[in-house]
C-alpha atoms as a PDB file:
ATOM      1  CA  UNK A   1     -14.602  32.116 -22.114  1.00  0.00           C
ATOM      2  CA  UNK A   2     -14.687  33.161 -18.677  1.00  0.00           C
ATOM      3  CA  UNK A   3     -15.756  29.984 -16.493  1.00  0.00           C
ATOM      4  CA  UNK A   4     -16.108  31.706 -13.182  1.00  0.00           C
ATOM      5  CA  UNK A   5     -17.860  34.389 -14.679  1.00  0.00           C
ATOM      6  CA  UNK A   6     -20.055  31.782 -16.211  1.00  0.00           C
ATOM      7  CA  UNK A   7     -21.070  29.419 -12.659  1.00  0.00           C
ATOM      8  CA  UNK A   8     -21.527  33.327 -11.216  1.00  0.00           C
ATOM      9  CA  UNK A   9     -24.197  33.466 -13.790  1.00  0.00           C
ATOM     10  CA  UNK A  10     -25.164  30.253 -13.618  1.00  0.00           C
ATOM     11  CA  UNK A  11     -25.342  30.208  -9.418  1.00  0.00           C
ATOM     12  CA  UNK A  12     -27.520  33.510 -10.111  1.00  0.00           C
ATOM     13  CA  UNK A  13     -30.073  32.153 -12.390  1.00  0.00           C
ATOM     14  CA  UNK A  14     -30.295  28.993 -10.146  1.00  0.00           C
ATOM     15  CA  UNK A  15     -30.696  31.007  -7.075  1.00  0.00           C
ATOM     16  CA  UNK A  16     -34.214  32.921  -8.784  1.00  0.00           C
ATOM     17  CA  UNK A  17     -36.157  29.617  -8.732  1.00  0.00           C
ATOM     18  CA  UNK A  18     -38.543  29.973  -6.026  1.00  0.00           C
ATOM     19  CA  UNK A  19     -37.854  26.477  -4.632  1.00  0.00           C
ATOM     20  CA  UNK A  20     -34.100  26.970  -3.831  1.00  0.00           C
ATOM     21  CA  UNK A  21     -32.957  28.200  -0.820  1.00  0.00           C
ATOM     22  CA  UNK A  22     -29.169  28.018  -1.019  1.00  0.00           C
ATOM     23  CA  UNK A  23     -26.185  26.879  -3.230  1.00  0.00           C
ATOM     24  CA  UNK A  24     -22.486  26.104  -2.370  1.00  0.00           C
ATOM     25  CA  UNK A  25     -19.464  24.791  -3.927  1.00  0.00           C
ATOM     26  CA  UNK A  26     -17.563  21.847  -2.575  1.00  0.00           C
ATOM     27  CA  UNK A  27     -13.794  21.984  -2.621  1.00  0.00           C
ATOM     28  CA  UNK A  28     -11.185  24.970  -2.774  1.00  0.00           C
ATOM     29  CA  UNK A  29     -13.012  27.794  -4.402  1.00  0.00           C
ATOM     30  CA  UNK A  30      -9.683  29.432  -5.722  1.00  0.00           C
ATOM     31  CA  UNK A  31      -8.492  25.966  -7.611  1.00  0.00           C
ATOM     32  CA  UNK A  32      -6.882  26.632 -10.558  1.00  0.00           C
ATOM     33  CA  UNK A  33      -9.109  25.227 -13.212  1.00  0.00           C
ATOM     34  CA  UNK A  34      -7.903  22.916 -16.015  1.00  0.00           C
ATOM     35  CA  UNK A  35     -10.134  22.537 -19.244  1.00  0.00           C
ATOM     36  CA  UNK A  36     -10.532  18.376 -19.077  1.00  0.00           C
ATOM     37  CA  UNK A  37      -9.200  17.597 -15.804  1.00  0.00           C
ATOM     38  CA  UNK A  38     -11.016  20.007 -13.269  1.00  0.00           C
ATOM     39  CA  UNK A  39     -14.214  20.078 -12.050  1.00  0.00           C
ATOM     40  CA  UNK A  40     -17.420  22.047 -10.054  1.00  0.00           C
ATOM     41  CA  UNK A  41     -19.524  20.762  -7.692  1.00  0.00           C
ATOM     42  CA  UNK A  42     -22.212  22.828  -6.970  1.00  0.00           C
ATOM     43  CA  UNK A  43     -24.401  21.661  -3.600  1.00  0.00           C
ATOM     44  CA  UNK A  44     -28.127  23.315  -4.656  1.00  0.00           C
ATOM     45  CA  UNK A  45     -30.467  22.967  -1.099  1.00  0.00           C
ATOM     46  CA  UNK A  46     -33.738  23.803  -2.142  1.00  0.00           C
ATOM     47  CA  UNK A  47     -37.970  23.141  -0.631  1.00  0.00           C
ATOM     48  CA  UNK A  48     -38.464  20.814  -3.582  1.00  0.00           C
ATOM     49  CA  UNK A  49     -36.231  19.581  -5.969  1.00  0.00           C
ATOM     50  CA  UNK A  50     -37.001  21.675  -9.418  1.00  0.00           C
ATOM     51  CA  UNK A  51     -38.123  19.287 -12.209  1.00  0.00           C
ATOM     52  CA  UNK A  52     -35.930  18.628 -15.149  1.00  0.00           C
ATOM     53  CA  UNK A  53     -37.964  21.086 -17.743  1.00  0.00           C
ATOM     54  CA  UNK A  54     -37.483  24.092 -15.034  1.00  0.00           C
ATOM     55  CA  UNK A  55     -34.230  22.912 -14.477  1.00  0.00           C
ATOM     56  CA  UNK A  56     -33.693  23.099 -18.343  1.00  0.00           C
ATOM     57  CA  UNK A  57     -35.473  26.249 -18.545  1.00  0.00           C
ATOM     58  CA  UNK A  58     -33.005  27.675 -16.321  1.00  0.00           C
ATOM     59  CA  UNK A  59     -29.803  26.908 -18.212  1.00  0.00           C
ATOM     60  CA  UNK A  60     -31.498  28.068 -21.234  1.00  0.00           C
ATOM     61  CA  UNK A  61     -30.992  31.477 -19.906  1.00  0.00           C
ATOM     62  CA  UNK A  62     -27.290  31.851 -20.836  1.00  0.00           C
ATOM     63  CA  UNK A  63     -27.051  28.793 -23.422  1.00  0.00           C
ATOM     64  CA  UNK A  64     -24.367  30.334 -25.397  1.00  0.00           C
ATOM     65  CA  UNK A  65     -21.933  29.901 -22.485  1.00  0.00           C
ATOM     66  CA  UNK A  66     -21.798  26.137 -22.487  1.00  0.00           C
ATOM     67  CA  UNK A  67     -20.816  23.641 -25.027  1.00  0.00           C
ATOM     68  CA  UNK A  68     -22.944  20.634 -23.594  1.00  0.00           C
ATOM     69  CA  UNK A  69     -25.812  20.089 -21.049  1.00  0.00           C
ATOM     70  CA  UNK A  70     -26.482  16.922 -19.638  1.00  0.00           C
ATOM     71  CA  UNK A  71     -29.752  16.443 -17.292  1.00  0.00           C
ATOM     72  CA  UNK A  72     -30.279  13.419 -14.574  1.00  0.00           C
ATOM     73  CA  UNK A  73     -27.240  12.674 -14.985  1.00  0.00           C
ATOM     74  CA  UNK A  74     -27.811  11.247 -11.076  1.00  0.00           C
ATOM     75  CA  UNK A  75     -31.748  10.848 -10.147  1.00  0.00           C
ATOM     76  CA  UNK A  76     -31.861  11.230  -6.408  1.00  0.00           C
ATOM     77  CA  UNK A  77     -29.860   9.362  -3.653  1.00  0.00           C
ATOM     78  CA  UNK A  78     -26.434  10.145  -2.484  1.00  0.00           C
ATOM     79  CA  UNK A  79     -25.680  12.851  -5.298  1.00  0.00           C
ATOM     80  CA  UNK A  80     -29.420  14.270  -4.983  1.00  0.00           C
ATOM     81  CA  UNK A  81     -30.401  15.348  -8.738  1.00  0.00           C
ATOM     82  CA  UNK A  82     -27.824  16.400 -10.963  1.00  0.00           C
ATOM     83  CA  UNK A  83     -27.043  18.173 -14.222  1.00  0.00           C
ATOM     84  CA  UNK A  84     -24.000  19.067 -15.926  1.00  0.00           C
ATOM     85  CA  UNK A  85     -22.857  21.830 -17.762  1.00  0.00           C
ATOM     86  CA  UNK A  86     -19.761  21.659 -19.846  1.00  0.00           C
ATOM     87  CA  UNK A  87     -17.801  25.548 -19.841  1.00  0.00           C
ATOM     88  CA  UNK A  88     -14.751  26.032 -21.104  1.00  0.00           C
ATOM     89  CA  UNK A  89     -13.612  22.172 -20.817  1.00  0.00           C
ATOM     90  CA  UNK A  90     -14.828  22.159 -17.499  1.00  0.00           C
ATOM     91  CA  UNK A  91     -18.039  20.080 -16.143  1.00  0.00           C
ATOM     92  CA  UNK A  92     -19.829  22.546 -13.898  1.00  0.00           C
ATOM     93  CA  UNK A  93     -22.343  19.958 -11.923  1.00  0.00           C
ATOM     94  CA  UNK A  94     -25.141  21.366 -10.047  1.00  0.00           C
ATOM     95  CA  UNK A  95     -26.853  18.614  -7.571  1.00  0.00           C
ATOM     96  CA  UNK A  96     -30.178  19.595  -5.980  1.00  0.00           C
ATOM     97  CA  UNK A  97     -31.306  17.989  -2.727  1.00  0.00           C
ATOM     98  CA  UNK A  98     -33.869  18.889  -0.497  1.00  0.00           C
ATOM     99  CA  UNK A  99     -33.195  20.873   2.864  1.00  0.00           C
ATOM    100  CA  UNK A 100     -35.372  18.415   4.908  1.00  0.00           C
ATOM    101  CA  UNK A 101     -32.963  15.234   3.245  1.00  0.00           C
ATOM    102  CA  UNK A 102     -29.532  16.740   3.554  1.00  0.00           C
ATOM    103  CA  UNK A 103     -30.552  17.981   7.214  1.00  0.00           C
ATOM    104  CA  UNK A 104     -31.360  14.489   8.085  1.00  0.00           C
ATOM    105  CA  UNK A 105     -29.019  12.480   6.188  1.00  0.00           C
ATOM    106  CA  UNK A 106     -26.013  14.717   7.959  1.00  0.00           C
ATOM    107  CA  UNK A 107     -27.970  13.840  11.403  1.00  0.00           C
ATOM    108  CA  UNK A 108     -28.024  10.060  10.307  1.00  0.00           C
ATOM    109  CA  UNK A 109     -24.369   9.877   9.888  1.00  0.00           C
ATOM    110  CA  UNK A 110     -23.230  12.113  13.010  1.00  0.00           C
ATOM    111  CA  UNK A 111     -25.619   9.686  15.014  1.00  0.00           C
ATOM    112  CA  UNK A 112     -23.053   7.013  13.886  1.00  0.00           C
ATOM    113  CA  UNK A 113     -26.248   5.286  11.371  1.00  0.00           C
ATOM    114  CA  UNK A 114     -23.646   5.019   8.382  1.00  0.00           C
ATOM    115  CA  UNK A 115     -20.179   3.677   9.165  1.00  0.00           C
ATOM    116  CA  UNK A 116     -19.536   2.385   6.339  1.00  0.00           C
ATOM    117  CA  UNK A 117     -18.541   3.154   2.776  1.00  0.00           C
ATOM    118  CA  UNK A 118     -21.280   2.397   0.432  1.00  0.00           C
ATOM    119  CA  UNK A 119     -20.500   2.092  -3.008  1.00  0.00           C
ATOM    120  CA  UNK A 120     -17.194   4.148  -3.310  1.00  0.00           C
ATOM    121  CA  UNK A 121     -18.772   7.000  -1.197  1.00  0.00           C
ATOM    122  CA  UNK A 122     -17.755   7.658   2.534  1.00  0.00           C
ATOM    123  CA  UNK A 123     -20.599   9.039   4.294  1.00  0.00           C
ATOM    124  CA  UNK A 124     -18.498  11.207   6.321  1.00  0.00           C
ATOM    125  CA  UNK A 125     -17.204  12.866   3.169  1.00  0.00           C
ATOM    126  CA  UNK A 126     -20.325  14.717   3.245  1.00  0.00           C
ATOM    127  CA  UNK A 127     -19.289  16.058   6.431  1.00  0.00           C
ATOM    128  CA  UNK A 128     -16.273  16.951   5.119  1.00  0.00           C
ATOM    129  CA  UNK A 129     -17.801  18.688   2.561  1.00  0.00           C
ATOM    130  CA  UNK A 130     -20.347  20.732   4.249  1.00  0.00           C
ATOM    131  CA  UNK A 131     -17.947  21.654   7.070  1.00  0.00           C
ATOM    132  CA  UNK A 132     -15.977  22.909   4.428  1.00  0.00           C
ATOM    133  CA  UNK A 133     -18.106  24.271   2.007  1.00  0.00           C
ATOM    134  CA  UNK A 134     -18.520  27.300   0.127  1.00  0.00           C
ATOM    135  CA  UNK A 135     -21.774  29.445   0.420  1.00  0.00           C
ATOM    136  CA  UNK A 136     -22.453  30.797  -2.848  1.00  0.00           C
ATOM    137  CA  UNK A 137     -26.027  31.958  -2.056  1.00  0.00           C
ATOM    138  CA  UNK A 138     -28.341  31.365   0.976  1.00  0.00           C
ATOM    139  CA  UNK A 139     -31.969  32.162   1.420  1.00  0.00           C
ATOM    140  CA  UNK A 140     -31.690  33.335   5.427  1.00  0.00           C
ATOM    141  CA  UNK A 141     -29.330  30.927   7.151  1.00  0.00           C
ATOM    142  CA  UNK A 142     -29.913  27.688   5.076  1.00  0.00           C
ATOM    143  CA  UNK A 143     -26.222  26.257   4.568  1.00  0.00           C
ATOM    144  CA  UNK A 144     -24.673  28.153   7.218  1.00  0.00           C
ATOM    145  CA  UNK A 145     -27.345  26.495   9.947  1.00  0.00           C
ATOM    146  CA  UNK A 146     -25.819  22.882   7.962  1.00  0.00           C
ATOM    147  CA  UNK A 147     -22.157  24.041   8.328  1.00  0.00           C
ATOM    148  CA  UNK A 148     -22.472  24.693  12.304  1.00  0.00           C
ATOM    149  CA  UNK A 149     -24.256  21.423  12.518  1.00  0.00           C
ATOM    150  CA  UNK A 150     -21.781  19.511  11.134  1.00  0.00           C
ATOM    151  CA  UNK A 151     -19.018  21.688  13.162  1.00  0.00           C
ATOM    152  CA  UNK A 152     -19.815  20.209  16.348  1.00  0.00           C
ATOM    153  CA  UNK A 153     -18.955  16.795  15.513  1.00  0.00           C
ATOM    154  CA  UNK A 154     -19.994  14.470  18.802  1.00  0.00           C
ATOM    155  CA  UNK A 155     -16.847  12.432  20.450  1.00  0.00           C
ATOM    156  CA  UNK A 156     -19.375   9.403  20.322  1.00  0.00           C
ATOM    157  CA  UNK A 157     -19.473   9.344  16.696  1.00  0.00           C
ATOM    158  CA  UNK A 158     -15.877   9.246  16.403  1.00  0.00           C
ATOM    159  CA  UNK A 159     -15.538   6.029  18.908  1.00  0.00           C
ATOM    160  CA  UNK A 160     -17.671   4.398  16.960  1.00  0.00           C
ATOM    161  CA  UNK A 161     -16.385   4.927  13.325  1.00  0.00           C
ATOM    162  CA  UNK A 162     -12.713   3.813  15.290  1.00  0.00           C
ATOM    163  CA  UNK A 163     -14.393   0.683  16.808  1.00  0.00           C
ATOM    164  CA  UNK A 164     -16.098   0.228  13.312  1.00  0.00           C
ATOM    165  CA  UNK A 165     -12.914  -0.006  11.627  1.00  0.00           C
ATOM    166  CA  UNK A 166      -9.771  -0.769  13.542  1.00  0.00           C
ATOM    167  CA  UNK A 167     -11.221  -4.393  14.326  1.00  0.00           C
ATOM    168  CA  UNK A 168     -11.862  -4.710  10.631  1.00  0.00           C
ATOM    169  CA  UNK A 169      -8.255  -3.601   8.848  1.00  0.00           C
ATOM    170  CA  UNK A 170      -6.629  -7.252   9.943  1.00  0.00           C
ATOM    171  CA  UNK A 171      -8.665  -9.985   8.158  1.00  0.00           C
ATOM    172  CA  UNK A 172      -6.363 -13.113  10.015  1.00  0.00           C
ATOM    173  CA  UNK A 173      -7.592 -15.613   7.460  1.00  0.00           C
ATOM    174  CA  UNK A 174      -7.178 -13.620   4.412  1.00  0.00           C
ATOM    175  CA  UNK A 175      -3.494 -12.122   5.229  1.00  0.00           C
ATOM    176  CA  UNK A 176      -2.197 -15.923   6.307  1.00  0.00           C
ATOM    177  CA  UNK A 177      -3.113 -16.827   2.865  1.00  0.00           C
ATOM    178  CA  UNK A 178      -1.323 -14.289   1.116  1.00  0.00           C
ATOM    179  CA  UNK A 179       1.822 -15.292   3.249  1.00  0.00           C
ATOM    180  CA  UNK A 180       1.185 -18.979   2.332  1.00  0.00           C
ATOM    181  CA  UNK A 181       0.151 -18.220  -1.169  1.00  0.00           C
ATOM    182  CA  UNK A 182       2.211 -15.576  -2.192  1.00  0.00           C
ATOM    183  CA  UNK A 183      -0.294 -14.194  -4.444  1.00  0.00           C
ATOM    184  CA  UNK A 184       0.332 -10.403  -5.530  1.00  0.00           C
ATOM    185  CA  UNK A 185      -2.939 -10.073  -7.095  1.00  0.00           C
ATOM    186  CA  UNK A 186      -4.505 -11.572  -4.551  1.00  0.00           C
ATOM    187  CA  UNK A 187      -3.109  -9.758  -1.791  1.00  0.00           C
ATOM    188  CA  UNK A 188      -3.607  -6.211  -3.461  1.00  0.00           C
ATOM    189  CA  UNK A 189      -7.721  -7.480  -2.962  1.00  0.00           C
ATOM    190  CA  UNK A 190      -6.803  -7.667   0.759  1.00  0.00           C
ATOM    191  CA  UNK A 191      -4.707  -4.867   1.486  1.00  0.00           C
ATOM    192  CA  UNK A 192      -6.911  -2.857  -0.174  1.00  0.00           C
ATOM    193  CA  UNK A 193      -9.566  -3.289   2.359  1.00  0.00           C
ATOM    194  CA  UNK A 194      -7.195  -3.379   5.275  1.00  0.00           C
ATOM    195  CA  UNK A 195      -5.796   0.453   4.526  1.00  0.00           C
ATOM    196  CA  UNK A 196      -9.779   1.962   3.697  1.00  0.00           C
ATOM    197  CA  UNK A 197     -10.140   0.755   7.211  1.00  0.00           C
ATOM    198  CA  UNK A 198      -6.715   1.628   8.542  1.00  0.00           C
ATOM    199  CA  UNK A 199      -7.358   5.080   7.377  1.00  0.00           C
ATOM    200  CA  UNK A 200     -10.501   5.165   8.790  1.00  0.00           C
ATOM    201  CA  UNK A 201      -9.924   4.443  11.848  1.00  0.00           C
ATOM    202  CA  UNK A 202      -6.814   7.022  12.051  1.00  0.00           C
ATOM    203  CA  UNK A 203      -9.075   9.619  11.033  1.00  0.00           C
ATOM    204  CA  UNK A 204     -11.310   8.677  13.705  1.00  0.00           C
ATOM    205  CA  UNK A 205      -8.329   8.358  16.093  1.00  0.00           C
ATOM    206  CA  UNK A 206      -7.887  12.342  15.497  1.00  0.00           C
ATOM    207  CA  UNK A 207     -11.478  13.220  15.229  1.00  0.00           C
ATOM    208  CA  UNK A 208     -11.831  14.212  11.551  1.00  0.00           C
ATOM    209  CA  UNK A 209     -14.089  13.123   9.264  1.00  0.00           C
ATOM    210  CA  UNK A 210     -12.652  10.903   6.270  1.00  0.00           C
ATOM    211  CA  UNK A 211     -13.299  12.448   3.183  1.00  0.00           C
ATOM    212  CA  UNK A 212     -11.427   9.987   0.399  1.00  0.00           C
ATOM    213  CA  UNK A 213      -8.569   8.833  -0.442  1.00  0.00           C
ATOM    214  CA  UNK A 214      -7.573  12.269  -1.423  1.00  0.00           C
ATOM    215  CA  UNK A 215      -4.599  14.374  -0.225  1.00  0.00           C
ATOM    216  CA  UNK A 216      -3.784  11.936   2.093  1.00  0.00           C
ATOM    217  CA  UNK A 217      -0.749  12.756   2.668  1.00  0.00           C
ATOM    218  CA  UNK A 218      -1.305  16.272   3.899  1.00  0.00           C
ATOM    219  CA  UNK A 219      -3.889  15.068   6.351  1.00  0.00           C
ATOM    220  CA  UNK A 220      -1.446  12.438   7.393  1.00  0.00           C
ATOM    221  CA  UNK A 221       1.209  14.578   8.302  1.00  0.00           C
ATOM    222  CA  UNK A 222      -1.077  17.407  10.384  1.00  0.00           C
ATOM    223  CA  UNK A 223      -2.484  14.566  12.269  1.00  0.00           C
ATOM    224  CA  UNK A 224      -0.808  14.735  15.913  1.00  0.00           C
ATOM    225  CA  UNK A 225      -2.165  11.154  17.394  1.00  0.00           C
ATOM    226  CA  UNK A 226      -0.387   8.681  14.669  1.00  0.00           C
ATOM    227  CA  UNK A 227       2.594   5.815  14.488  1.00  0.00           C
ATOM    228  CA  UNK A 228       6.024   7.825  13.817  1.00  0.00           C
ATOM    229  CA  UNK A 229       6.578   8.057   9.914  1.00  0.00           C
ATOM    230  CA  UNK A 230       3.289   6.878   9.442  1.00  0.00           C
ATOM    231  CA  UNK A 231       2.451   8.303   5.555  1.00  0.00           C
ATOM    232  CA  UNK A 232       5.805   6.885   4.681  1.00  0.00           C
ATOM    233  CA  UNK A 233       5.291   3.266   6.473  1.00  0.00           C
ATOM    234  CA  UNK A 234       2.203   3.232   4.552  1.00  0.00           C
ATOM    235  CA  UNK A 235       3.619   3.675   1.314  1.00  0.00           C
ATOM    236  CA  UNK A 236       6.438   0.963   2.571  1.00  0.00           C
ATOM    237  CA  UNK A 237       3.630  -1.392   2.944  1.00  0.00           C
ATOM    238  CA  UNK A 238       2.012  -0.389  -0.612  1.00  0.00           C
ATOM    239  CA  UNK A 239       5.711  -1.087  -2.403  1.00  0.00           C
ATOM    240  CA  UNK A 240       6.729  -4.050  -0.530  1.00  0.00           C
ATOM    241  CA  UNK A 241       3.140  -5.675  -1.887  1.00  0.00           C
ATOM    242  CA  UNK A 242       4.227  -6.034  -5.648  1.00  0.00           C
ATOM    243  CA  UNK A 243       6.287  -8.790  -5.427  1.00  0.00           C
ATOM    244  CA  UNK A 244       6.279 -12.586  -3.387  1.00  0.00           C
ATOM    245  CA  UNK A 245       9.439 -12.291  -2.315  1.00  0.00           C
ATOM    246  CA  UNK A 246       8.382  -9.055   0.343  1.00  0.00           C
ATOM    247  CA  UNK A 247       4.668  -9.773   0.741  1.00  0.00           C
ATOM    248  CA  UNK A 248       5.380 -11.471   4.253  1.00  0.00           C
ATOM    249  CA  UNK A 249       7.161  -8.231   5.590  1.00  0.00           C
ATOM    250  CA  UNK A 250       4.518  -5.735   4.142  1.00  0.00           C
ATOM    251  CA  UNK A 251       2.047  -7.880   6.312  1.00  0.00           C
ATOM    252  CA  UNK A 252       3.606  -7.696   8.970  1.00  0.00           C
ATOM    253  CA  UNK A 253       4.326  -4.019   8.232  1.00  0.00           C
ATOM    254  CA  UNK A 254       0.990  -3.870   8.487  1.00  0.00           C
ATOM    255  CA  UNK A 255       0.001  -5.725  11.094  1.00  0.00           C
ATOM    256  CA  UNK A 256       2.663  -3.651  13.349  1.00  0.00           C
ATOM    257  CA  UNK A 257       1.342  -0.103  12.344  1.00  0.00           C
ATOM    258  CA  UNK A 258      -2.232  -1.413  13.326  1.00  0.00           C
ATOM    259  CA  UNK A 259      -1.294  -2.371  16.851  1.00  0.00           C
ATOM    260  CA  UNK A 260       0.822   1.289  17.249  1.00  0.00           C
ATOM    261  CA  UNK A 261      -2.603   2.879  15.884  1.00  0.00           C
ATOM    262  CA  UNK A 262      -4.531   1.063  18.778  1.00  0.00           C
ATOM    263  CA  UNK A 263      -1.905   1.791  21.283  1.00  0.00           C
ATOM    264  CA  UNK A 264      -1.724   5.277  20.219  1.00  0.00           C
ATOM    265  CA  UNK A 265      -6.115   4.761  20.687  1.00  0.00           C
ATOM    266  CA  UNK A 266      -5.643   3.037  24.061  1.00  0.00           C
ATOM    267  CA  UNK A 267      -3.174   6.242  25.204  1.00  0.00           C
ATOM    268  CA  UNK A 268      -5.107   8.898  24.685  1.00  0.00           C
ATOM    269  CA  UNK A 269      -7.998   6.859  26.314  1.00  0.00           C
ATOM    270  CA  UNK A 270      -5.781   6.583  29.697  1.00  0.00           C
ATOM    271  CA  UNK A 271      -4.222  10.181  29.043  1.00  0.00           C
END
């Protein structure tokens, strides 16, 4: 089974619905795909959302190409209204959202409204992901108006996602009882939260939105305003966690990188 060949057809039959206006696919387009591990995430903008029996109606058309079809499998919010289609071993996910919502939700977050992480998603991963995106289809200039939008990202959002979070990776109380306690468990709770907002806040530092935890390193290593060796100080702090006997030095590892990430901050400031 051709997959590609299959979204193509899939993307097509989506785009005749009167109601949708454009479609685009998150992530690198040329991926290889892997039946069971990989997945597409189709980004569906449309006037209104298309109920589930046209939405069903629609993947009726070429039924014979997928094994499964799940609907609703999200009902509105962050992941607008999605479906998935298994093809080949490979969940094809189309999420529908309306223009007006994704225009203002994207103007929310580059206003600095959403600085936080809500629920394992990072609201500027969706300006990763539209800067990024794919256009599959558009209806006039509906996802490439979305893509310049989120292209001129505003300086002031950026100081405040860095204020957000650099005064947030060093909890005092919690790290001075994992150095009196000597709790491994325990401290993996706290470091945990101290490098989401470590990251953060270096992402910030060198105005790029956060999208996850994902390929880190690579984004890491192209950054130009960051501590010397940073990725691999990071992953010094990670190992020397696991055990009581080097918990003290990874926070203070820690607690050293976080004051070279504000100087690095209070530099560019004065430079």
């Amino acid at each position: 089974m051709d997959i590609l060949q299959t979204k193509d057809n899939l993307v097509s039959e989506i785009s005749k619905c009167e109601a949708v206006k454009g479609i685009a696919q998150t992530g690198d387009i040329n991926a290889k795909l892997v039946p069971g591990q990989s997945d597409i995430d189709l980004f569906v903008l449309c006037t209104n959302v298309p109920v589930q029996e046209e939405r069903k109606r629609i993947y009726s058309m070429f039924s014979d190409q997928y094994t499964e079809c799940t609907l609703n499998v999200c009902s509105g919010g962050m992941w607008g209204y999605g479906d998935i289609l298994l093809i080949g071993g490979v969940e094809i996910m189309p999420m529908y959202f309306t223009i007006d919502e994704m225009e203002l939700y994207l103007k929310e977050v580059l206003q600095g409204k959403h600085l936080r992480m809500i629920g394992g998603f990072y609201p500027t991963g969706r300006l990763s992901s539209v800067e990024t995106i794919n256009i599959l289809y558009e209806e006039g200039s509906t996802w490439t108006d979305l893509k310049e939008l989120v292209k001129r990202s505003p300086s002031e959002l950026f100081e405040k996602l860095y204020q957000h979070h650099i005064t947030r990776v060093l909890n005092d109380e919690d790290l001075g009882r994992v150095i009196l306690r000597k709790e491994v468990l325990f401290y993996h709770q706290v470091l945990e939260s101290s490098l989401d907002h470590l990251l953060q806040a270096l992402f910030a530092l060198n105005h790029t939105y956060f999208p996850s935890r994902k390929r880190m390193e690579e984004y890491i290593h192209g950054f130009e305003n960051k501590p010397i060796n940073c990725y691999g100080r990071l992953l010094k702090i990670i190992e020397m966690a696991t055990s009581s006997e080097t918990m003290e030095e990874s926070v203070n590892d820690l607690k050293e990188l976080t004051r070279e990430i504000q100087n690095a901050e209070f530099i560019i400031k004065q430079g």
